[in-house]
C-alpha atoms as a PDB file:
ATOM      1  CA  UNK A   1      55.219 -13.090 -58.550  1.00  0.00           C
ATOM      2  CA  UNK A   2      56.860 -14.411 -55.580  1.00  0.00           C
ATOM      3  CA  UNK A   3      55.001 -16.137 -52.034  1.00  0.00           C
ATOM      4  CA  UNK A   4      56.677 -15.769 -48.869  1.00  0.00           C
ATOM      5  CA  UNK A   5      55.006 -17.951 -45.809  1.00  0.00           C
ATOM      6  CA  UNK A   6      55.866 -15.611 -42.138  1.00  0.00           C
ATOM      7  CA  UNK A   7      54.254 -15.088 -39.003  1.00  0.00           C
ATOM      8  CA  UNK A   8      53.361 -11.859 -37.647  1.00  0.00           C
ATOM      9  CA  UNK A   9      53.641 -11.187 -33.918  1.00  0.00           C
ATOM     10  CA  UNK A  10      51.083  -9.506 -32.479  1.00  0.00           C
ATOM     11  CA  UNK A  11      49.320  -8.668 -29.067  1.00  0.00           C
ATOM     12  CA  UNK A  12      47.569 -11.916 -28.635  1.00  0.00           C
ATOM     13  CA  UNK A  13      49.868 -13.815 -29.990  1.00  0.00           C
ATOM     14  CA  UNK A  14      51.280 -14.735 -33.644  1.00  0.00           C
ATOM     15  CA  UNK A  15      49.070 -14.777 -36.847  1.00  0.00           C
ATOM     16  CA  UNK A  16      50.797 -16.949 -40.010  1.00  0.00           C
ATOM     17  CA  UNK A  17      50.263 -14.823 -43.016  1.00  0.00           C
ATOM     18  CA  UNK A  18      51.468 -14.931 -46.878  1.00  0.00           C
ATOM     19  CA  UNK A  19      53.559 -12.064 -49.013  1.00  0.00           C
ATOM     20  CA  UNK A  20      53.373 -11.783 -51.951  1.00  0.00           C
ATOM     21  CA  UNK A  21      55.366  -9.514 -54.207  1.00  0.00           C
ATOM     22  CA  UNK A  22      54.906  -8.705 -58.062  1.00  0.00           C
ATOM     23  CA  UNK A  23      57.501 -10.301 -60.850  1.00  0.00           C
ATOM     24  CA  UNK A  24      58.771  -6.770 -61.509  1.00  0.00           C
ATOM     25  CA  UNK A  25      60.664  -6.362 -58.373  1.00  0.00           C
ATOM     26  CA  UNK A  26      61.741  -3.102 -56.535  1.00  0.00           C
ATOM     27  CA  UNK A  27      59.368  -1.064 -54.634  1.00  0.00           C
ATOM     28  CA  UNK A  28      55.368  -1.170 -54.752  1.00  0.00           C
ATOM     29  CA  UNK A  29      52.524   0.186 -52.314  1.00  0.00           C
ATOM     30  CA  UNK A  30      51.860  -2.065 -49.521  1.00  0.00           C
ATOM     31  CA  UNK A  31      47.874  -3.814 -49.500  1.00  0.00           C
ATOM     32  CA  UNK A  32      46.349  -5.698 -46.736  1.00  0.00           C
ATOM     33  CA  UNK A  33      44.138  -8.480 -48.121  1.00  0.00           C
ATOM     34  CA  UNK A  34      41.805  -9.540 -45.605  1.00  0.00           C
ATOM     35  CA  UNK A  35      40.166 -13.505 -45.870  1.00  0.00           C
ATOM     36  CA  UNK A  36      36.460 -13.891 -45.803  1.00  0.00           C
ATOM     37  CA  UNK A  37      35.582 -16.305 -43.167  1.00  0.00           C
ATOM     38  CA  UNK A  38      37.073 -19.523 -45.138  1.00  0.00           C
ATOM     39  CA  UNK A  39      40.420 -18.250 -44.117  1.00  0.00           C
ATOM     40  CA  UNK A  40      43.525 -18.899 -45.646  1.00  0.00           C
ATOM     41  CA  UNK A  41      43.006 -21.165 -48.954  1.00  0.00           C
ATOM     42  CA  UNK A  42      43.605 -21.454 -52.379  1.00  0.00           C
ATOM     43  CA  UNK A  43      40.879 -19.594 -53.725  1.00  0.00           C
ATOM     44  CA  UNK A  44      41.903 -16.560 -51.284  1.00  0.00           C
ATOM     45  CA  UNK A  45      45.576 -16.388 -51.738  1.00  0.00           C
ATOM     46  CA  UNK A  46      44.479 -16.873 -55.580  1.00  0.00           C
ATOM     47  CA  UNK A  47      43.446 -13.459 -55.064  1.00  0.00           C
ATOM     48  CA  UNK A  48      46.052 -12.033 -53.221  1.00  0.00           C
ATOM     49  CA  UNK A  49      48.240 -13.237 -55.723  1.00  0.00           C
ATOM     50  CA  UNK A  50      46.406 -11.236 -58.802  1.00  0.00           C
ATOM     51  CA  UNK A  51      46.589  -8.301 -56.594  1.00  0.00           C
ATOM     52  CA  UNK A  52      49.959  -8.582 -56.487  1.00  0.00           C
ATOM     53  CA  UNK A  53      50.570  -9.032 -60.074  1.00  0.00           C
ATOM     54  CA  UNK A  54      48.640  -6.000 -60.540  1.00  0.00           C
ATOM     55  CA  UNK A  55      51.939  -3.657 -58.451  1.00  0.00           C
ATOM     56  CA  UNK A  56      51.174  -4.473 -55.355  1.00  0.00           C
ATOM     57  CA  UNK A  57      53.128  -5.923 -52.237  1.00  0.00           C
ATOM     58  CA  UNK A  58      50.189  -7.796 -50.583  1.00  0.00           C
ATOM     59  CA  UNK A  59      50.272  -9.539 -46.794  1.00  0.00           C
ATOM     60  CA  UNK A  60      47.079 -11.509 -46.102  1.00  0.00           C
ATOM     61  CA  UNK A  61      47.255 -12.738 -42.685  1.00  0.00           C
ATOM     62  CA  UNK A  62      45.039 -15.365 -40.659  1.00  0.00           C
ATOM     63  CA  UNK A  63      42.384 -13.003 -38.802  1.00  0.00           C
ATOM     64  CA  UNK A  64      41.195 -15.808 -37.126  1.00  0.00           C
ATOM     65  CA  UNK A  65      44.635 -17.279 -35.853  1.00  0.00           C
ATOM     66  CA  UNK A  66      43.676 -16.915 -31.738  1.00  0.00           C
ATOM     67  CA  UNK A  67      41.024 -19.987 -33.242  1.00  0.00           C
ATOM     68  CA  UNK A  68      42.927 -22.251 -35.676  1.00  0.00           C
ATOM     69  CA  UNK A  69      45.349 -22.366 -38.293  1.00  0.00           C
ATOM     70  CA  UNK A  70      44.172 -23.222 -41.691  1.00  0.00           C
ATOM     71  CA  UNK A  71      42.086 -25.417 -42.566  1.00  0.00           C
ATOM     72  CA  UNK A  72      39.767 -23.339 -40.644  1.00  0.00           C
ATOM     73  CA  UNK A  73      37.102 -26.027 -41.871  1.00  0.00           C
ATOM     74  CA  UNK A  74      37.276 -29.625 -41.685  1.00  0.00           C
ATOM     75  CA  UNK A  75      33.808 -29.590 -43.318  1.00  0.00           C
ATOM     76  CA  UNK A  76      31.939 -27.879 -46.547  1.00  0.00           C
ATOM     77  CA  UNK A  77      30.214 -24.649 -44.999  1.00  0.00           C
ATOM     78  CA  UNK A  78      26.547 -24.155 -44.927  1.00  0.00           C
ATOM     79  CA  UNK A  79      25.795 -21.598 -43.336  1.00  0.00           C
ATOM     80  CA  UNK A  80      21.850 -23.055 -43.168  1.00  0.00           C
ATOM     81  CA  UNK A  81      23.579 -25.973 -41.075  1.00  0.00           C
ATOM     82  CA  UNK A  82      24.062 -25.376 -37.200  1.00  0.00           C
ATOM     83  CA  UNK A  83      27.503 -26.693 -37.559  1.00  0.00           C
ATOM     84  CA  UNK A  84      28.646 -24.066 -40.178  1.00  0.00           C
ATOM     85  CA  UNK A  85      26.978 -21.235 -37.821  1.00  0.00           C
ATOM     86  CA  UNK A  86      28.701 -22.730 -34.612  1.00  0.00           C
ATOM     87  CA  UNK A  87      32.080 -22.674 -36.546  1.00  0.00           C
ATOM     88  CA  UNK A  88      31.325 -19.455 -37.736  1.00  0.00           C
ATOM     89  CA  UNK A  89      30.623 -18.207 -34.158  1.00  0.00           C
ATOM     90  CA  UNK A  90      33.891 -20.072 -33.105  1.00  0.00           C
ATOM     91  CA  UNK A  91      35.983 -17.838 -35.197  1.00  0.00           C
ATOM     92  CA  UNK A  92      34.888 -14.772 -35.216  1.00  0.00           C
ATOM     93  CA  UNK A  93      33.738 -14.606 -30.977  1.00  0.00           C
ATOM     94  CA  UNK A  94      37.144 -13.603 -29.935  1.00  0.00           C
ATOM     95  CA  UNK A  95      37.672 -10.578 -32.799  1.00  0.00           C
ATOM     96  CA  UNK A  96      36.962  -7.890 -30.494  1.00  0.00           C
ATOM     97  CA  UNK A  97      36.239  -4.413 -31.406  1.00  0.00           C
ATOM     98  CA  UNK A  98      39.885  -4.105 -29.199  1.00  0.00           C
ATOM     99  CA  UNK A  99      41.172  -6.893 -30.687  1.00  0.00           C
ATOM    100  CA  UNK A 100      40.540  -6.035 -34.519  1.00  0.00           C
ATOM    101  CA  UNK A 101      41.828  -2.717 -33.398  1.00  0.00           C
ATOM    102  CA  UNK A 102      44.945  -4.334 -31.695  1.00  0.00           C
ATOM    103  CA  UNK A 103      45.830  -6.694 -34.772  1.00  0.00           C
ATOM    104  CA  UNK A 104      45.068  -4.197 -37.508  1.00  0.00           C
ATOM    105  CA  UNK A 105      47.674  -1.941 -36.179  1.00  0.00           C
ATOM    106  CA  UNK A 106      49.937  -4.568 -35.823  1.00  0.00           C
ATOM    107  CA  UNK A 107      49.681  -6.472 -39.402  1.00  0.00           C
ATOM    108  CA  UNK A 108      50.191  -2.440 -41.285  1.00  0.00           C
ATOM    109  CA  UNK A 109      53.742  -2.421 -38.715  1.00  0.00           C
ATOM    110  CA  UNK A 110      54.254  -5.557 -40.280  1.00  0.00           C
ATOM    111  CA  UNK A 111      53.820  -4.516 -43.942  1.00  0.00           C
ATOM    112  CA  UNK A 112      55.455  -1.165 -43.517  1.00  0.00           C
ATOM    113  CA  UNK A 113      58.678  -3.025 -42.108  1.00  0.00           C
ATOM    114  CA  UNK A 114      58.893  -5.512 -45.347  1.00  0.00           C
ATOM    115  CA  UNK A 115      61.561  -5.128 -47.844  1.00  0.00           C
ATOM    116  CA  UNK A 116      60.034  -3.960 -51.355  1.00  0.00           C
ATOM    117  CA  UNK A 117      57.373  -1.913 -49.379  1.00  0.00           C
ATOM    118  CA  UNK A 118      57.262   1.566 -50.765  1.00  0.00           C
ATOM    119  CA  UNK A 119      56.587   3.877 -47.805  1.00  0.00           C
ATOM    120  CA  UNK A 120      53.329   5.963 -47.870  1.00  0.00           C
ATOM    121  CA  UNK A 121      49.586   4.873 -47.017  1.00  0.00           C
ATOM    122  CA  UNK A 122      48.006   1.360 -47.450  1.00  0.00           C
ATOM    123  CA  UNK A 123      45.176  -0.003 -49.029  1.00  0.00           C
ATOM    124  CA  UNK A 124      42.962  -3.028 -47.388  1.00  0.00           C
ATOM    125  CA  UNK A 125      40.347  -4.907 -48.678  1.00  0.00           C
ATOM    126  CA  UNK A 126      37.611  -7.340 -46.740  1.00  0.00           C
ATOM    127  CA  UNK A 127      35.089 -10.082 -48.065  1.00  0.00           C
ATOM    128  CA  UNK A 128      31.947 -11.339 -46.685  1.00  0.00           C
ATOM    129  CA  UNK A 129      32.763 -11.078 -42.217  1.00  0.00           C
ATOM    130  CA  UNK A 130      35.784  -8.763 -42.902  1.00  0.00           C
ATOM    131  CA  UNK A 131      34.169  -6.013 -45.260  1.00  0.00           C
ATOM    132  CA  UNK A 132      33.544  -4.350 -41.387  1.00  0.00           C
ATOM    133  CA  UNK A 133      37.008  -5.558 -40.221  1.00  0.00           C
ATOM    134  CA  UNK A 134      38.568  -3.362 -43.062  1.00  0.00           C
ATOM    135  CA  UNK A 135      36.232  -0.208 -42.357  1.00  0.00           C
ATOM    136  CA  UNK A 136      37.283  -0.744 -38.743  1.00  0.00           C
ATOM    137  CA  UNK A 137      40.834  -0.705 -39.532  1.00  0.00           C
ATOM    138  CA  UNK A 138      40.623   2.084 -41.645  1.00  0.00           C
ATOM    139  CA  UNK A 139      39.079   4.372 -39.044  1.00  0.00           C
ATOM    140  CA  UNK A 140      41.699   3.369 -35.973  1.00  0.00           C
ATOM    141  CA  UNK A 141      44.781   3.577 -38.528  1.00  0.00           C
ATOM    142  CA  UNK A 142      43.307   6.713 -40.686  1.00  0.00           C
ATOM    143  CA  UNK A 143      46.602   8.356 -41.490  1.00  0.00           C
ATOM    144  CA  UNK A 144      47.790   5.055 -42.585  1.00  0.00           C
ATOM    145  CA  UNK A 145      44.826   3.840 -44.938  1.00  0.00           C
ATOM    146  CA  UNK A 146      44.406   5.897 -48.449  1.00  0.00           C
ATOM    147  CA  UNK A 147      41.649   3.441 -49.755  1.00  0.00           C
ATOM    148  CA  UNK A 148      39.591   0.379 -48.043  1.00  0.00           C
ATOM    149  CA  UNK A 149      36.879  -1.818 -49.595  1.00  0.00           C
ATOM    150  CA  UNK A 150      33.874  -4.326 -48.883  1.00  0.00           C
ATOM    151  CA  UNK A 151      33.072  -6.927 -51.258  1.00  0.00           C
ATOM    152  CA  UNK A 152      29.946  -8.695 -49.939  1.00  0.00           C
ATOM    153  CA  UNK A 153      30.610  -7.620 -46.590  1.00  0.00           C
ATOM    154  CA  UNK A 154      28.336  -8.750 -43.817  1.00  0.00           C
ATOM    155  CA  UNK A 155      26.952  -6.310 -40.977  1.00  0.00           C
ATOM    156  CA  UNK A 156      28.327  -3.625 -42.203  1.00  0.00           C
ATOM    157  CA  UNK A 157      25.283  -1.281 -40.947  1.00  0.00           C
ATOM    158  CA  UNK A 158      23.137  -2.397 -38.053  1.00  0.00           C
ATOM    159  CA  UNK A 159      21.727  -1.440 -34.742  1.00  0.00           C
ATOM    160  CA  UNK A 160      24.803  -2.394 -32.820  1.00  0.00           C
ATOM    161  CA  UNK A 161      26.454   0.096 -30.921  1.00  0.00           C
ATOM    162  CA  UNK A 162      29.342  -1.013 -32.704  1.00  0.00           C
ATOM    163  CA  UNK A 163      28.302  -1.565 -36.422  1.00  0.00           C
ATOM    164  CA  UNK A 164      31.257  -0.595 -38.385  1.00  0.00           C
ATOM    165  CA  UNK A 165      29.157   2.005 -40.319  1.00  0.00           C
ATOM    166  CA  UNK A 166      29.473   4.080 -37.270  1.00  0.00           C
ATOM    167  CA  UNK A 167      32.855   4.409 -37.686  1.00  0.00           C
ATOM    168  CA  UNK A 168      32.955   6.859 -40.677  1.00  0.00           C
ATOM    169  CA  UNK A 169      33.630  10.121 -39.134  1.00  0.00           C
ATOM    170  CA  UNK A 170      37.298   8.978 -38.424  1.00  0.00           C
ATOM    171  CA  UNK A 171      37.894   7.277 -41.720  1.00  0.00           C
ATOM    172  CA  UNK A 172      40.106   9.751 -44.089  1.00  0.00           C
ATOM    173  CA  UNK A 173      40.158   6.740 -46.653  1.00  0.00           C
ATOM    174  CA  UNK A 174      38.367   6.193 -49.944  1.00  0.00           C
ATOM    175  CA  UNK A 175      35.917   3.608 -49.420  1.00  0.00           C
ATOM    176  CA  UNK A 176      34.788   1.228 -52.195  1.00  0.00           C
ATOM    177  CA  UNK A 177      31.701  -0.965 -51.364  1.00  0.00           C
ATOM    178  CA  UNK A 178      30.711  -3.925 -53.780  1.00  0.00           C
ATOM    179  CA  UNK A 179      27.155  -5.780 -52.163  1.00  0.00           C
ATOM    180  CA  UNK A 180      25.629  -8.873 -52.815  1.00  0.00           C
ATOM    181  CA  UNK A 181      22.114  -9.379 -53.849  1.00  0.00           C
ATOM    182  CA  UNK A 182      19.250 -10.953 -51.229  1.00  0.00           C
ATOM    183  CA  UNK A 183      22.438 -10.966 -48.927  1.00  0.00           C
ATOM    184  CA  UNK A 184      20.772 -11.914 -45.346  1.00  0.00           C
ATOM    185  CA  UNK A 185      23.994 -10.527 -43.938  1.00  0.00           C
ATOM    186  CA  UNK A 186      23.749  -7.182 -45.600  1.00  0.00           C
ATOM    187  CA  UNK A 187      19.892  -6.968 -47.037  1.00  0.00           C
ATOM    188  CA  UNK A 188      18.658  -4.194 -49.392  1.00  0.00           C
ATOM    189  CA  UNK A 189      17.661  -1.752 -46.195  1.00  0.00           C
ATOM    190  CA  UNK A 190      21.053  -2.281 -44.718  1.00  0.00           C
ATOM    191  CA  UNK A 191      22.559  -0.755 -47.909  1.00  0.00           C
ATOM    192  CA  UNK A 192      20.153   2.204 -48.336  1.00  0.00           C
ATOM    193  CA  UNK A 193      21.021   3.081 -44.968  1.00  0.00           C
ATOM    194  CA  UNK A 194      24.694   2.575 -45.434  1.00  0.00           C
ATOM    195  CA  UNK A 195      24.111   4.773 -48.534  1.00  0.00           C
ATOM    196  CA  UNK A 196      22.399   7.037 -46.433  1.00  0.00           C
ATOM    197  CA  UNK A 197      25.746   7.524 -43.733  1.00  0.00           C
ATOM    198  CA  UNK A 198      27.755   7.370 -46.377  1.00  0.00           C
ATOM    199  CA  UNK A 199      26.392  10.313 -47.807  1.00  0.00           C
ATOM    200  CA  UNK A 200      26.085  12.374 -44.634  1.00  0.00           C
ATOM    201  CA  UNK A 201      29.905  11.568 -43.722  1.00  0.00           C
ATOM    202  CA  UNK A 202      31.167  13.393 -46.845  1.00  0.00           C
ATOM    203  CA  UNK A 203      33.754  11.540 -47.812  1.00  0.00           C
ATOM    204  CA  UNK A 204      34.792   9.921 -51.444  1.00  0.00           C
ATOM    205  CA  UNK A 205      33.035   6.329 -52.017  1.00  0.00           C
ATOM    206  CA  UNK A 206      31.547   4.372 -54.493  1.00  0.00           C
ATOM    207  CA  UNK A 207      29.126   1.870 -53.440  1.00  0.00           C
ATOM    208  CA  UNK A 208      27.009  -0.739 -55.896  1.00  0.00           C
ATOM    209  CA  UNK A 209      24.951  -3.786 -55.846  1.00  0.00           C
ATOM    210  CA  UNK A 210      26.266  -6.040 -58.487  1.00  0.00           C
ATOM    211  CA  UNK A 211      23.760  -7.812 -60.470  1.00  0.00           C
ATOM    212  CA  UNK A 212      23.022 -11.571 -60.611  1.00  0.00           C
ATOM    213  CA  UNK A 213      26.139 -12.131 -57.466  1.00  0.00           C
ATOM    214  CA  UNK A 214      25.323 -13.666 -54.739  1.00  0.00           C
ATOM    215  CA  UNK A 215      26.603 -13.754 -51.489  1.00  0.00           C
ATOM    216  CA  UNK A 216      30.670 -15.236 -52.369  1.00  0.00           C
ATOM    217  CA  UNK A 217      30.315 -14.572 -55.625  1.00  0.00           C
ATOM    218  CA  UNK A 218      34.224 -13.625 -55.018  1.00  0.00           C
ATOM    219  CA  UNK A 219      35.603 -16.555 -54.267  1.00  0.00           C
ATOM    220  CA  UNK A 220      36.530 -19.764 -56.849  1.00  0.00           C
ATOM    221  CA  UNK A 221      35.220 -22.791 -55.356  1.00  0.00           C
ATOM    222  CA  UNK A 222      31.964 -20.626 -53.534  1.00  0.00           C
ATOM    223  CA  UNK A 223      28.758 -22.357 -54.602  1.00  0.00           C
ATOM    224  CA  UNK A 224      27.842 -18.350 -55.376  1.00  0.00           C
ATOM    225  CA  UNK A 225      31.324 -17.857 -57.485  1.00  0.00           C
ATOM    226  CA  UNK A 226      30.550 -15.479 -60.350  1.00  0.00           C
ATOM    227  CA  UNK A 227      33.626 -15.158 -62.439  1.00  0.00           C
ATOM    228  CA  UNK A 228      32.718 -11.954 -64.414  1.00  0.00           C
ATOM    229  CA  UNK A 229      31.373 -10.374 -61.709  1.00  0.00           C
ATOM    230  CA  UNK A 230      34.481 -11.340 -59.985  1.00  0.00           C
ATOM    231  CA  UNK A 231      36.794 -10.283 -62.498  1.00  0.00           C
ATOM    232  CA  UNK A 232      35.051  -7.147 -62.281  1.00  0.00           C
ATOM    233  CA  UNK A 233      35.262  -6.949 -58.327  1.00  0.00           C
ATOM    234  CA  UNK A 234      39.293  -7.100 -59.009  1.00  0.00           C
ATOM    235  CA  UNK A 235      39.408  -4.747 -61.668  1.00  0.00           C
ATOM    236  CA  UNK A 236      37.667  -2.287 -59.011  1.00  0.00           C
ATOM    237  CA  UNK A 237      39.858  -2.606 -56.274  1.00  0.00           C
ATOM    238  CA  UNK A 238      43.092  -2.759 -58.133  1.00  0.00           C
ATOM    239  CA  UNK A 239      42.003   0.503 -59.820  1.00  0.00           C
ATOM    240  CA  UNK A 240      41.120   1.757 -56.718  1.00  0.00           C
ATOM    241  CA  UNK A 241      44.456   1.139 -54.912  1.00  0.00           C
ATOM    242  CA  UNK A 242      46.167   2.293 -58.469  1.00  0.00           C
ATOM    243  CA  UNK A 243      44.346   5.567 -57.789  1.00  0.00           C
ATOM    244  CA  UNK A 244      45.191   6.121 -53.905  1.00  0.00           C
ATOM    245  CA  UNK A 245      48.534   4.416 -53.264  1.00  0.00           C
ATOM    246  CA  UNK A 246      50.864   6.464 -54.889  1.00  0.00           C
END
């Protein structure tokens, strides 16, 4: 597996970003990882990296890059401290509707133009704040996304006039969704009624509520980590991107 540090020009300005390719060289289907909301770390490009062992070329960008550059905390999180929350608000205030719109576009031109890419559809995938970012992308870009998934995504059905669930008429993708339990950013009503669209927009999903994970449960380090129910998140999106990106 190789790791490739680059920056990726956008609209707004330029996002730094990691590649990485597998150890078996020549061409593979391009992914999109997408960073929960600690950004660009170890634990996340840990991931990125396993999902490029797996056959994949993989670009995970900085989503928050009109904010900082990594470390996007100088702090532990918390999100039951006001400073976590006013961080929090710091990074994600200026990703925009528009603006997710503008930079999703811009980071699949990105990973269609790198060498090793094999051409065809994407996959993306999003955890905790950008489980909505991927839906989003995957209804403005729908003949470019075969498969997009949510682990522990937050919001992702709410009263907004822009919750991302509202977006599923113009997603042609397979959607995978993998929920937390007693997540205050997606509770138990939120994902009935997510079920609920899901089911009246007729398209092919899977979406489950893995057992004993908390919010994180993802991500190494998180005080949620759950390493088998991680290990099973991974096996379900590589499968699912083994399935779509062909």
């Amino acid at each position: 597996m190789s790791e490739e540090t680059i920056e990726i020009p956008t609209a707004d300005g330029t996002a730094d970003a990691y590649v990485h390719r597998p150890s078996a060289g020549g061409t593979a289907p391009g992914v999109l990882m997408l960073t929960d909301v600690g950004g660009l770390r170890p634990a996340s490009l840990e991931l990125s990296k396993r999902v490029a062992e797996a056959g994949f070329v993989v670009l995970t960008p900085n989503v928050f890059y009109r904010t900082a550059k990594p470390p996007l905390f100088t702090f532990t999180p918390n999100f039951a401290e006001e400073r976590t929350q006013k961080r929090f608000a710091e990074l994600v205030g200026p990703l925009t509707p528009d603006a997710i719109e503008r930079d999703g576009g811009a980071f699949l031109d990105f990973l269609a133009a790198l060498p090793g890419v094999k051409p065809g559809k994407f996959g993306l995938a999003g955890y905790c704040y950008t489980g909505g970012y991927a839906l989003r992308v995957a209804a403005t870009q729908p003949d470019r996304v075969a498969a997009a998934a949510s682990f522990h995504g937050g919001g992702l059905c709410t009263d907004a006039e822009t919750s991302p669930h509202l977006l599923l008429p113009r997603i042609k993708s397979r959607l995978y969704f993998g929920h937390a339990i007693k997540d205050r950013s997606m509770p138990q009503a939120a994902i009935d009624k997510l079920g609920q669209a899901l089911a009246a927009w007729g398209g092919t999903y899977e979406s489950e509520v893995y057992e004993g994970a908390y919010h994180g449960w993802t991500m190494p380090g998180h005080q949620a980590h759950n390493p088998a129910q991680a290990d099973r998140a991974f096996t379900k999106v590589t499968e699912l991107f083994a399935q779509t990106l062909r």
